[in-house]
Every structure is written in C-alpha cells, then in structure tokens.
N, C-alpha and C. Protein backbone atom coordinates (compact mmCIF):
# COMPACT_ATOMS: atom_id res chain seq x y z
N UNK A 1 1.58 -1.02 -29.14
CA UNK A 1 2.55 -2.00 -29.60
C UNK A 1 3.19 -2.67 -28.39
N UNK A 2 3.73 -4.13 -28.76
CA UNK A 2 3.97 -4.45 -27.24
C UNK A 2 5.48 -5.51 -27.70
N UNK A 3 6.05 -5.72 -27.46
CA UNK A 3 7.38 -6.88 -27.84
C UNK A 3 7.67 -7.53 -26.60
N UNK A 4 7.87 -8.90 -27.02
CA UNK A 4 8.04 -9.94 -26.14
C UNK A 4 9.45 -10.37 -25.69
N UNK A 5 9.58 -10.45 -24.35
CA UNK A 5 10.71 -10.29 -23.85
C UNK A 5 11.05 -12.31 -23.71
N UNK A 6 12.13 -12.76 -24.42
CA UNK A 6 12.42 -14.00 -24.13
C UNK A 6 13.64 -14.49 -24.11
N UNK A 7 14.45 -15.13 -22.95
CA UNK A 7 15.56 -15.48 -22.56
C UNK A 7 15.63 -17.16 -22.34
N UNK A 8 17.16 -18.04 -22.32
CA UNK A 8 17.02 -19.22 -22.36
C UNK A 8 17.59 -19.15 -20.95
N UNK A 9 18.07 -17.78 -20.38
CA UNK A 9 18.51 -17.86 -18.89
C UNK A 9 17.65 -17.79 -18.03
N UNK A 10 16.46 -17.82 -18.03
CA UNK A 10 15.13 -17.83 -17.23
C UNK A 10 14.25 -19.12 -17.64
N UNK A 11 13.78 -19.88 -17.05
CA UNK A 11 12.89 -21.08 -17.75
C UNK A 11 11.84 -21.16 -18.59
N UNK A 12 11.72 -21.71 -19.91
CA UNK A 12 10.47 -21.43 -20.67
C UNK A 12 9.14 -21.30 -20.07
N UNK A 13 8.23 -20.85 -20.88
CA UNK A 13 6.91 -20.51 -20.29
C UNK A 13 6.53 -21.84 -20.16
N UNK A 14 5.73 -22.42 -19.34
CA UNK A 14 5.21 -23.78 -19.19
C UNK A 14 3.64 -23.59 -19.13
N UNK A 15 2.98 -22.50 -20.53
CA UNK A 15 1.79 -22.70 -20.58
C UNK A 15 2.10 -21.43 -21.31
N UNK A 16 0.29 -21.21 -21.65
CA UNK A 16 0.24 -20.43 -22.72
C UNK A 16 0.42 -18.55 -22.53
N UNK A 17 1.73 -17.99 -22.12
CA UNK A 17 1.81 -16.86 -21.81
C UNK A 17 3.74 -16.55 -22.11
N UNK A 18 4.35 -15.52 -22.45
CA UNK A 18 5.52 -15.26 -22.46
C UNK A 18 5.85 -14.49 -21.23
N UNK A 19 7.31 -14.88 -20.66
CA UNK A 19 8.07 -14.41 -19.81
C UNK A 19 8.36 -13.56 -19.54
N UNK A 20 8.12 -12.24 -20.73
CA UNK A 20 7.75 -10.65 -20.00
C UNK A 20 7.42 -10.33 -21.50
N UNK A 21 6.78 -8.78 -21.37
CA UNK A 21 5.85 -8.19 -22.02
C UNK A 21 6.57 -6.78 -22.18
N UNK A 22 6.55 -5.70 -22.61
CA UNK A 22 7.09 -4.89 -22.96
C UNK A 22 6.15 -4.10 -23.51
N UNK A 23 5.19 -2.93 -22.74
CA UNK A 23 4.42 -2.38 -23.33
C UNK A 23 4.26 -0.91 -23.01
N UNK A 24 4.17 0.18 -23.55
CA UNK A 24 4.43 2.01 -23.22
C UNK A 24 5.24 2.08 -22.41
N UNK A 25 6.63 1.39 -22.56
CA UNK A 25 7.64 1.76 -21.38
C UNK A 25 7.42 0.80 -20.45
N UNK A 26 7.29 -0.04 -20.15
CA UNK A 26 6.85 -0.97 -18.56
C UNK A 26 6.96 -2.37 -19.12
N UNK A 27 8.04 -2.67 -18.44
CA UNK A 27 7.84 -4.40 -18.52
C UNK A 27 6.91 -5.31 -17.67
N UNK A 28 6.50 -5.90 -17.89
CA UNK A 28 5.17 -6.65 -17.21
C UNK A 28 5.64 -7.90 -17.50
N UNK A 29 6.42 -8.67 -16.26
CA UNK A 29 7.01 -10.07 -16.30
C UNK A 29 6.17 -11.09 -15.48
N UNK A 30 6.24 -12.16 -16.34
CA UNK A 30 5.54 -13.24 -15.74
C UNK A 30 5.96 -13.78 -14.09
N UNK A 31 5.42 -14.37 -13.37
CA UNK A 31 5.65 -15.15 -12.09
C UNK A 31 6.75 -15.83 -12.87
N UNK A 32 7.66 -15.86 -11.51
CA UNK A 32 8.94 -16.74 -12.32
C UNK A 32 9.17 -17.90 -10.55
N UNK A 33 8.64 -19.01 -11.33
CA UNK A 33 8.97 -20.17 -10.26
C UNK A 33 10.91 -20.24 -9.66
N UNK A 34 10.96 -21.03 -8.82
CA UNK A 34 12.65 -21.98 -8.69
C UNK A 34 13.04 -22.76 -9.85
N UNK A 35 12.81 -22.33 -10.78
CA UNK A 35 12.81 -23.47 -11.80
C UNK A 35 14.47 -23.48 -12.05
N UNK A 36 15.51 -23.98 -12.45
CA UNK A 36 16.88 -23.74 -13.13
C UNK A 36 16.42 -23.84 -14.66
N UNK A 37 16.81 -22.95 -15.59
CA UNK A 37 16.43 -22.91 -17.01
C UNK A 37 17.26 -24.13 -17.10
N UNK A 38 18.33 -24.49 -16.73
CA UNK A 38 19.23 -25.39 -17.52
C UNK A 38 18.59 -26.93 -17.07
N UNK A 39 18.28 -26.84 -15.71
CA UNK A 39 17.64 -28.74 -16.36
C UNK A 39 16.13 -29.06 -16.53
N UNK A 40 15.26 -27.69 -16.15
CA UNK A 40 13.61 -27.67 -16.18
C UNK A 40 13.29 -28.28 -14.80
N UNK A 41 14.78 -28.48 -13.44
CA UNK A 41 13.92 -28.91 -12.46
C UNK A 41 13.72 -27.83 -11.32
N UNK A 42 12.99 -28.18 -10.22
CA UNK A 42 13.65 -27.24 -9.53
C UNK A 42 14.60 -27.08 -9.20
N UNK A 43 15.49 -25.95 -8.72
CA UNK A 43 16.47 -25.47 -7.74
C UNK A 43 16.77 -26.68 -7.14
N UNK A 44 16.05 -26.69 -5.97
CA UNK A 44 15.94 -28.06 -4.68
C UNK A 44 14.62 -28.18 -4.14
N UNK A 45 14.63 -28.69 -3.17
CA UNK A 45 13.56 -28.82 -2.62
C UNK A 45 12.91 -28.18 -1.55
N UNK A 46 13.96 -27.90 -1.19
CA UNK A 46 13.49 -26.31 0.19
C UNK A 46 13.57 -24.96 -0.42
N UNK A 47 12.57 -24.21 0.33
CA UNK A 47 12.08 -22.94 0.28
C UNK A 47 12.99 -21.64 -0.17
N UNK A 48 14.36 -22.02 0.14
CA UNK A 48 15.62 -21.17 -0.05
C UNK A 48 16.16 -21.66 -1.29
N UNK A 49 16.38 -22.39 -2.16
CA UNK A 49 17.09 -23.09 -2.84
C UNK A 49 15.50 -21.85 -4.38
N UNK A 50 14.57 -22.66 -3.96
CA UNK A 50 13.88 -22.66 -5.07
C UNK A 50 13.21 -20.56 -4.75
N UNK A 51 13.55 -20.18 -3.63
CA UNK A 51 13.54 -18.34 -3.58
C UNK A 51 14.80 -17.77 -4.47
N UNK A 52 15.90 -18.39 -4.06
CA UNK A 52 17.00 -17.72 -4.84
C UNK A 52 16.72 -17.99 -6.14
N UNK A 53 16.52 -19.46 -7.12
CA UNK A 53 16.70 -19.21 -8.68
C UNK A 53 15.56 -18.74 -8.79
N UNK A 54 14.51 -17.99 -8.05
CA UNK A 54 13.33 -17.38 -8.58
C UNK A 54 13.73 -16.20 -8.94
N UNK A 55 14.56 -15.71 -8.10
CA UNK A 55 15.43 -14.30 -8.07
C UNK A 55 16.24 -14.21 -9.11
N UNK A 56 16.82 -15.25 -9.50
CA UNK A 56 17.61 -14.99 -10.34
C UNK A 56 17.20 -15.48 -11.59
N UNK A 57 15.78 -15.64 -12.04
CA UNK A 57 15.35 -15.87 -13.06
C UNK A 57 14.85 -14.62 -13.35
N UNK A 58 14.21 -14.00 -12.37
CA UNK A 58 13.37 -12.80 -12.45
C UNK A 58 14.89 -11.34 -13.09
N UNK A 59 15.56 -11.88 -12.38
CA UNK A 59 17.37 -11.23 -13.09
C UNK A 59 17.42 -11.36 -14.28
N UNK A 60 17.01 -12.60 -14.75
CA UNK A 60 17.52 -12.76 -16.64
C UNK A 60 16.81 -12.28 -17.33
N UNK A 61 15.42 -12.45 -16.71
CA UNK A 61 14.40 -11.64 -17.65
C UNK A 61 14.47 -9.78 -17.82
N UNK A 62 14.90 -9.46 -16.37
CA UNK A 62 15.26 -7.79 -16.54
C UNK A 62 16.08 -7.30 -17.65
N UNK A 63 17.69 -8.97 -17.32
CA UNK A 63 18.38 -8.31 -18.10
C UNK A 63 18.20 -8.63 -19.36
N UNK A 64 17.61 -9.60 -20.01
CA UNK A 64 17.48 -9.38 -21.36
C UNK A 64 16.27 -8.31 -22.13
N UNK A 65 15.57 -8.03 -21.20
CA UNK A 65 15.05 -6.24 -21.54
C UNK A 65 15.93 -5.27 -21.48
N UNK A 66 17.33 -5.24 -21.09
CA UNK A 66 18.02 -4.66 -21.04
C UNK A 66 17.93 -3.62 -19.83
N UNK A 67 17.63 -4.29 -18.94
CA UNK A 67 17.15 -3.15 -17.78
C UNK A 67 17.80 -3.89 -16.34
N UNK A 68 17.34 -3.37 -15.16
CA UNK A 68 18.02 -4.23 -14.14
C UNK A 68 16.90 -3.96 -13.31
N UNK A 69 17.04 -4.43 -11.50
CA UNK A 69 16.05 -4.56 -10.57
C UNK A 69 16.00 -2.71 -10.30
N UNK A 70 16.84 -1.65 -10.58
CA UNK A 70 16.72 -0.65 -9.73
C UNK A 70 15.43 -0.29 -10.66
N UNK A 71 14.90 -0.70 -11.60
CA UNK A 71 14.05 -0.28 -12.38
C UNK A 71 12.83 -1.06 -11.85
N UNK A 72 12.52 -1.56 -10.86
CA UNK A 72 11.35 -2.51 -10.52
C UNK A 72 10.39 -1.67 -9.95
N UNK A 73 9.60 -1.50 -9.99
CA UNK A 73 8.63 -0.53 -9.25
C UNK A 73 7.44 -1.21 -8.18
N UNK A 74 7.20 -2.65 -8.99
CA UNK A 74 5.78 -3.29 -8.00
C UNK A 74 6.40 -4.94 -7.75
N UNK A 75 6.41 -5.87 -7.14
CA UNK A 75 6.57 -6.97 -7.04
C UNK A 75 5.16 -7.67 -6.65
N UNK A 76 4.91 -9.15 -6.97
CA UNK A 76 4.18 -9.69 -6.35
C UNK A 76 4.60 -11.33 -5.99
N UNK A 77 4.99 -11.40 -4.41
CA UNK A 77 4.87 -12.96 -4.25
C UNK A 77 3.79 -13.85 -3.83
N UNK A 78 3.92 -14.67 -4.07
CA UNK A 78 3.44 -15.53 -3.99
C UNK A 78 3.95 -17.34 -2.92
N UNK A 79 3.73 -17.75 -1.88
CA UNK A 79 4.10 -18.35 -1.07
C UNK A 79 3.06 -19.14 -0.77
N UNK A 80 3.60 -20.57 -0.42
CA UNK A 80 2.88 -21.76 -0.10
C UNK A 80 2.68 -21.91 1.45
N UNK A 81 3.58 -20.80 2.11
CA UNK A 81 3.26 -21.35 3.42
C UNK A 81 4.79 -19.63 4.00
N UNK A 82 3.37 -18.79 4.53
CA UNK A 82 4.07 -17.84 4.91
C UNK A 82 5.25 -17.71 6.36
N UNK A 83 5.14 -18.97 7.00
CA UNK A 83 6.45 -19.41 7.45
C UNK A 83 7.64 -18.78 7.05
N UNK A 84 7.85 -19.12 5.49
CA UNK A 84 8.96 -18.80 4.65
C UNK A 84 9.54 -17.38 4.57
N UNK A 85 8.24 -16.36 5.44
CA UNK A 85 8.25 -14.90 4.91
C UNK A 85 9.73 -14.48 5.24
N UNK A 86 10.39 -14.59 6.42
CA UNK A 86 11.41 -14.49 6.95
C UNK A 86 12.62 -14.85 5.87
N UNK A 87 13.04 -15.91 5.51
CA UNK A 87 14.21 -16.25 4.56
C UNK A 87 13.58 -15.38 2.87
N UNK A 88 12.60 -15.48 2.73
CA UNK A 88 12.20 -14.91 1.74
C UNK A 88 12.66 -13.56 1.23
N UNK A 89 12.54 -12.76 2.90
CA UNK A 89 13.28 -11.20 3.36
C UNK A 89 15.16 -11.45 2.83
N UNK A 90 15.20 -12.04 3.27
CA UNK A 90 16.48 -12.55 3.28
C UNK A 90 17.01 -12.47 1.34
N UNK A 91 16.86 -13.50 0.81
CA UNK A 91 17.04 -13.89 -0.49
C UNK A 91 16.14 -12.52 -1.64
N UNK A 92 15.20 -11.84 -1.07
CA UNK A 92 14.67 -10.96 -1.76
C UNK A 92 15.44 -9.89 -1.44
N UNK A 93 16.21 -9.59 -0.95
CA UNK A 93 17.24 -8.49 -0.52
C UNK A 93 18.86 -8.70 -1.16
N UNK A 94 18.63 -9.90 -2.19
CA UNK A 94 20.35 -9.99 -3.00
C UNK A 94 19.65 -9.02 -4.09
N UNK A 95 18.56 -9.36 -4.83
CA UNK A 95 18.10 -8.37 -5.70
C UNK A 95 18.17 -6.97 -5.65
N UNK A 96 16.93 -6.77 -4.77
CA UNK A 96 16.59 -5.67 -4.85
C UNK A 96 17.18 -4.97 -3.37
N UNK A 97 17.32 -3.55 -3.61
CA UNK A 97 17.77 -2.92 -2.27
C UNK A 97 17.21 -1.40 -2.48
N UNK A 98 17.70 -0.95 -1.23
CA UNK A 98 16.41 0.55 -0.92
C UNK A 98 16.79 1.63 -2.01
N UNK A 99 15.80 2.33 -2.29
CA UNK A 99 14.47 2.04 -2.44
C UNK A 99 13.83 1.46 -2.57
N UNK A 100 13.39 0.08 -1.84
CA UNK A 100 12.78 -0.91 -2.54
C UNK A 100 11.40 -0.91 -3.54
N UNK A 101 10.98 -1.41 -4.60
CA UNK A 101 10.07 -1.32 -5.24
C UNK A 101 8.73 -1.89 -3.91
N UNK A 102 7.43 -1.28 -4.39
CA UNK A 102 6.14 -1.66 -3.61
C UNK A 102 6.10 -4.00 -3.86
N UNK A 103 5.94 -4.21 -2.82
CA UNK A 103 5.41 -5.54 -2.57
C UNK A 103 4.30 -5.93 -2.10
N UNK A 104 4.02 -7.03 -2.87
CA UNK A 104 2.62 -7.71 -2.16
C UNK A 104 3.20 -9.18 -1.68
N UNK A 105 2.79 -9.48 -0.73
CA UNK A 105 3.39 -11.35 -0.70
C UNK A 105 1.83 -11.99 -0.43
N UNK A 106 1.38 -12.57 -0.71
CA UNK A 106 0.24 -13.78 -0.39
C UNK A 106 0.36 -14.80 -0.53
N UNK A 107 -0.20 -15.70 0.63
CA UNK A 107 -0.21 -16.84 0.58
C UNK A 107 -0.99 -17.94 -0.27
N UNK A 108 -0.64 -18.70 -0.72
CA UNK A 108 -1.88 -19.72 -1.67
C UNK A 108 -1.74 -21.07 -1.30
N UNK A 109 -2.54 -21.39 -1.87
CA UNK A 109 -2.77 -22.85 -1.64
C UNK A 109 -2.09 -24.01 -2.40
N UNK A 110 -1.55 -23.44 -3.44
CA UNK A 110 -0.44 -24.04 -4.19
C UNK A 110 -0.18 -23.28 -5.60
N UNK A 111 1.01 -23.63 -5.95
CA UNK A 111 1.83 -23.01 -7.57
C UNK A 111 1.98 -23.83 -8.22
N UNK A 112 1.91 -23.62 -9.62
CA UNK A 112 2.88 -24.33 -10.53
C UNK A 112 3.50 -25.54 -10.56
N UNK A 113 3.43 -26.82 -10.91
CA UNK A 113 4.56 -27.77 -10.46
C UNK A 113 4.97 -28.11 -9.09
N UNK A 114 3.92 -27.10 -8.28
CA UNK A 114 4.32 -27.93 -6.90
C UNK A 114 5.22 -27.02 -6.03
N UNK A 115 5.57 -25.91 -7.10
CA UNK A 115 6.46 -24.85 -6.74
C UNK A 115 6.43 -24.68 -5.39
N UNK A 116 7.23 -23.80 -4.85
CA UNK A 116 7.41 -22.98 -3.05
C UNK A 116 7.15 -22.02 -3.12
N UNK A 117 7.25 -21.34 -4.45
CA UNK A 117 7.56 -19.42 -4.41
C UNK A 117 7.36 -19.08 -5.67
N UNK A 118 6.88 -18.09 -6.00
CA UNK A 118 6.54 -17.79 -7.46
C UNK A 118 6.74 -16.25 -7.38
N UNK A 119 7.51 -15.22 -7.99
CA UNK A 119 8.21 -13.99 -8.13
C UNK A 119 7.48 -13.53 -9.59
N UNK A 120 6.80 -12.12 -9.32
CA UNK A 120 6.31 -11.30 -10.67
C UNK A 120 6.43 -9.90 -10.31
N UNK A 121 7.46 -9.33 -11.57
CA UNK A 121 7.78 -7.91 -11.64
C UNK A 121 7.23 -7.24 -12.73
N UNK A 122 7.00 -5.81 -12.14
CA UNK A 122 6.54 -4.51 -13.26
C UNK A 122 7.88 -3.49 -12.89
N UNK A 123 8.29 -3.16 -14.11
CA UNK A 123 9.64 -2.55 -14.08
C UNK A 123 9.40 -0.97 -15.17
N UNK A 124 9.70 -0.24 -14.95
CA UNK A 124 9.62 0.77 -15.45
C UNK A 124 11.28 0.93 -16.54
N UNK A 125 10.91 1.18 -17.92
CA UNK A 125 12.12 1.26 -18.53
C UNK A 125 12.58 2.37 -19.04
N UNK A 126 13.51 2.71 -19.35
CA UNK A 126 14.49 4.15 -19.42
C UNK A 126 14.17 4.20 -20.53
C-alpha cells in the first residue's frame, strides 16, 4: 500500500509523478526544484536564491508527512554546474545537520525549467 504525500507549500508536480510517496515506512520524495509554490516562478535567478526554496520545499513536503529532515536518511542533488558545490554546502546545512543523512551530488547537463538545483529525499518514518 502506498499514500501520496501532497502539499500547496511545496510546488505542484509539473509532470506526471506526485511530490512524495509513502511506502513500508519510507517516504520517497520527488526532486524538488527553486520553484516558490506561491507564484510557480523561480526563487531568483542565482544558484543561492533557487538552493534555499529547494530546501525549503523539500521542508514542506517532510512536513506534511508529518515528519522532519532528522528523519532523512539518503539525499540526491543534482547541479548544473558544480562550481555551486560550495554555497550549496552552505544552504544544505540550514536543513539538515550531523548526523547528516548519505549524499550524492551530480552534475547534469540541465533540469527542469531551466532549473540550477534539483533536491530528492528518502526519509525513514516513525
């Protein structure tokens, strides 16, 4: 059995998949762009602007599973240009803190809308 996790404080799905998943205990959340739920644009236009509301989208979705980041176990980013890795450290550290959950960061060739940064969590739930 699996129930679908959906918040208006995180930005709608912009294709055919929901914003987290809920399945034997483990949330399995979608990549969450810079998007601001409230106007569908990005954040801004630099790399910091659109890392933080990634963070804090990836926040709304925890919390409307009713869970928070100490429950994160795996992350995966995603980056247009690993330059960014540095501020990335930075803004990925309002979230989460030590113990930190396991990370992957890779670079691509592009995201979403043109995105900067794209954030996906597996969270283990109580």
């Amino acid at each position: 059995m699996k129930t679908i996790i959906s918040t208006t404080e995180a930005p709608a799905a912009i294709g055919a998949y929901s914003q987290a998943v809920v399945a034997n205990g483990m949330l399995f959340a979608s990549g969450q762009l810079g998007i601001d739920p409230t106007t569908g644009d990005f954040a801004g236009a630099d790399f910091r602007s659109q890392a933080e509301q990634a963070v804090k989208n990836v926040a709304a979705i925890l919390n409307a599973a009713g869970t928070d980041a100490s429950h994160v176990v795996k992350t995966t980013v995603f980056l247009t240009d690993m330059a960014n890795f540095a501020v990335l450290n930075e803004v990925y550290s309002t979230l989460f803190s030590a113990p930190f959950p396991a990370r992957s960061a890779v670079a691509v060739a592009a995201l979403p809308k043109g995105g900067l940064v794209e954030i996906e969590v597996l969270a283990v739930l109580d």
